[in-house]
C-alpha atoms as a PDB file:
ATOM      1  CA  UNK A   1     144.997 107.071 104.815  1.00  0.00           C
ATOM      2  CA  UNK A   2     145.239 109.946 102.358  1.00  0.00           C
ATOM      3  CA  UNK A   3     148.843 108.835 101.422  1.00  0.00           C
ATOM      4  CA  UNK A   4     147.613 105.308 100.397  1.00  0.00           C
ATOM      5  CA  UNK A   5     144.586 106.848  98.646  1.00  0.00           C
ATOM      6  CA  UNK A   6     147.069 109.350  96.150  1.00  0.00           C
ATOM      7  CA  UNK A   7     149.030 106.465  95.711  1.00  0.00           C
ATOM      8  CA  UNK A   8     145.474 104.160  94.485  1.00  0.00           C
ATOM      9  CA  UNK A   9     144.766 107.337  92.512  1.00  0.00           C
ATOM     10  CA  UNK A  10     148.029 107.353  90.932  1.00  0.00           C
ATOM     11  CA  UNK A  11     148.608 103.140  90.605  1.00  0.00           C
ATOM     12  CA  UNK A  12     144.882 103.382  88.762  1.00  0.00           C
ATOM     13  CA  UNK A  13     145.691 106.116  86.289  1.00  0.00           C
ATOM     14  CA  UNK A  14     148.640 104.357  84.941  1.00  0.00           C
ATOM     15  CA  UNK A  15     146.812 101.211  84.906  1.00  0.00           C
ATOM     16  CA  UNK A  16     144.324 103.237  82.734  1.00  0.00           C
ATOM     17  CA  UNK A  17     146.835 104.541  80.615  1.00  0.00           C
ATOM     18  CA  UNK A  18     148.910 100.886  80.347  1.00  0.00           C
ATOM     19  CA  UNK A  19     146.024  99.238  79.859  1.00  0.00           C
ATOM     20  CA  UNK A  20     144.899 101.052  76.166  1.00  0.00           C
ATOM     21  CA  UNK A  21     146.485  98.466  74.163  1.00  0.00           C
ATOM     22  CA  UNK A  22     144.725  95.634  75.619  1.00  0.00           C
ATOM     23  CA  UNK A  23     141.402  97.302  75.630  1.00  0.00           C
ATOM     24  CA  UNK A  24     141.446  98.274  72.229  1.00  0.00           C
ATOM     25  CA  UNK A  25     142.683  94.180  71.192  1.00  0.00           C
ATOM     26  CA  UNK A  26     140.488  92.271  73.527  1.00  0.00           C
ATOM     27  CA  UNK A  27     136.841  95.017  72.702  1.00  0.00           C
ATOM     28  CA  UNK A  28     137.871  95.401  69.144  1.00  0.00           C
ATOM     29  CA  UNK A  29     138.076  99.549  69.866  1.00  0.00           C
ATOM     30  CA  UNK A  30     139.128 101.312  67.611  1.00  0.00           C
ATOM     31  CA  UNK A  31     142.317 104.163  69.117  1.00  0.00           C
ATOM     32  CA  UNK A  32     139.644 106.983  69.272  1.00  0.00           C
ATOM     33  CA  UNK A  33     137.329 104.669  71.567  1.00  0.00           C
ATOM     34  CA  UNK A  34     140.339 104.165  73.622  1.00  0.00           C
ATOM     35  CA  UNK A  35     141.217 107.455  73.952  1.00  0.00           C
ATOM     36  CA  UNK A  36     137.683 108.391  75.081  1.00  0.00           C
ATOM     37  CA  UNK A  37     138.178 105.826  77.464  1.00  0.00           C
ATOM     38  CA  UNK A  38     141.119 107.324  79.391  1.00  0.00           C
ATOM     39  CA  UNK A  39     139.268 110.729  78.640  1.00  0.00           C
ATOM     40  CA  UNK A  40     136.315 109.480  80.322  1.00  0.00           C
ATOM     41  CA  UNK A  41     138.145 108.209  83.285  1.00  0.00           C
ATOM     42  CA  UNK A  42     140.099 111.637  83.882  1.00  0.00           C
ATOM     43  CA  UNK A  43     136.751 113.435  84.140  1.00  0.00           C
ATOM     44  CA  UNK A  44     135.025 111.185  85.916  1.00  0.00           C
ATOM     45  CA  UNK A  45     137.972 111.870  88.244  1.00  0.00           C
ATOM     46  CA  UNK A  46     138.205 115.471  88.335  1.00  0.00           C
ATOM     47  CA  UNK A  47     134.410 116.682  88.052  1.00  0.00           C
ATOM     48  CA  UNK A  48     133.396 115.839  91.515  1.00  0.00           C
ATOM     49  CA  UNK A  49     136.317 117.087  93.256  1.00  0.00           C
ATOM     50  CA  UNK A  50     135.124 120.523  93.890  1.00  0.00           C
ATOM     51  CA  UNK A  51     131.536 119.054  95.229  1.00  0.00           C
ATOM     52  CA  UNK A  52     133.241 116.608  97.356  1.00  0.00           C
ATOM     53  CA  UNK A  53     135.723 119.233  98.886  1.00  0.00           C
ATOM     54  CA  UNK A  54     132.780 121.430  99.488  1.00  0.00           C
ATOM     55  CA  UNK A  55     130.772 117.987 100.655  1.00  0.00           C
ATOM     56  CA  UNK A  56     133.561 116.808 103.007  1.00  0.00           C
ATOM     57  CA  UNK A  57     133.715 120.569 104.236  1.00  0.00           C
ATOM     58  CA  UNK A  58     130.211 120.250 105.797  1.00  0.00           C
ATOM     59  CA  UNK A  59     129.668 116.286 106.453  1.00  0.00           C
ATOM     60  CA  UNK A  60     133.040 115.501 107.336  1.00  0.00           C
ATOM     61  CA  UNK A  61     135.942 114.019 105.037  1.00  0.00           C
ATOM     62  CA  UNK A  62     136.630 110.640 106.542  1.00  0.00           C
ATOM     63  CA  UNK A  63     132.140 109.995 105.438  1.00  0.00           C
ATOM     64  CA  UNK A  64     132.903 111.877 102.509  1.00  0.00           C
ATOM     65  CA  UNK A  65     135.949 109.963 101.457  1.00  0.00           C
ATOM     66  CA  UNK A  66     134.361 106.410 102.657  1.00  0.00           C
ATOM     67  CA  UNK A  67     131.136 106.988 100.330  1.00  0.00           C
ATOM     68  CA  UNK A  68     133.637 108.474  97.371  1.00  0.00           C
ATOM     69  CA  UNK A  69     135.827 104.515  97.905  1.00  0.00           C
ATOM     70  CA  UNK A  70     132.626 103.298  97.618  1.00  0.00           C
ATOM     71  CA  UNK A  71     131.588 104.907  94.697  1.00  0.00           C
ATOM     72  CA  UNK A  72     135.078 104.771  93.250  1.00  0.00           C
ATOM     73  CA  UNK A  73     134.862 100.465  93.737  1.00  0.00           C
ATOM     74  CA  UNK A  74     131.322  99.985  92.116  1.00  0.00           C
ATOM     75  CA  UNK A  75     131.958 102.287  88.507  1.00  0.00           C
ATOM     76  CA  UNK A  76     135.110 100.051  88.416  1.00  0.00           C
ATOM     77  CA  UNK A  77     133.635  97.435  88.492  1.00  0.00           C
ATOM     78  CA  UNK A  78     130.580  98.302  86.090  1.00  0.00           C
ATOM     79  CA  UNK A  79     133.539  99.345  84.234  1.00  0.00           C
ATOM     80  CA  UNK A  80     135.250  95.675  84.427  1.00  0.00           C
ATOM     81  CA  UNK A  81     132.375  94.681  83.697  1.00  0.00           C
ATOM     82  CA  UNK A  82     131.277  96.227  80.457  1.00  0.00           C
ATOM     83  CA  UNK A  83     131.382  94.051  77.181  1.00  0.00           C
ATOM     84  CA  UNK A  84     132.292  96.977  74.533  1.00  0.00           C
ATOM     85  CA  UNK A  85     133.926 100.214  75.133  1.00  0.00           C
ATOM     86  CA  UNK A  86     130.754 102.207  73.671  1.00  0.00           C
ATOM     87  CA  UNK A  87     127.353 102.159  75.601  1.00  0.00           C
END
């Protein structure tokens, strides 16, 4: 299970990072909108991976990891979902 999830992880960051272009055409970005956007995503990644470590350390990982895919699912869509790059 944790071989599939690195691969998600990587598969998503290169859709991220293939995906500028069209994000910057089809939201009428500007390029330093779309760089905060892959900015963005990279923290959003590595932030919580300490607390979840520390998390899946005390409640178990499989919950831990379960209620991160969760997580990980709904912010992409709000994020699929989201009309302009800017708030």
């Amino acid at each position: 299970m944790l071989c599939v999830s690195f691969f998600m992880i990587c598969l998503d960051a290169t859709v991220v990072n293939v995906a500028v272009p069209d994000i910057r055409a089809s939201l009428g970005a500007s390029l330093n909108d779309a760089v905060w956007v892959n900015s963005a995503y990279a923290l959003c990644y590595a932030v919580p991976l300490i607390l979840a470590g520390r998390l899946g350390d005390r409640y178990g990982p499989k919950r831990i990891f379960l209620i991160g895919l969760a997580g990980f699912t709904a912010a992409s869509l709000a994020c699929a979902l989201a009309p302009t790059p800017r708030r």
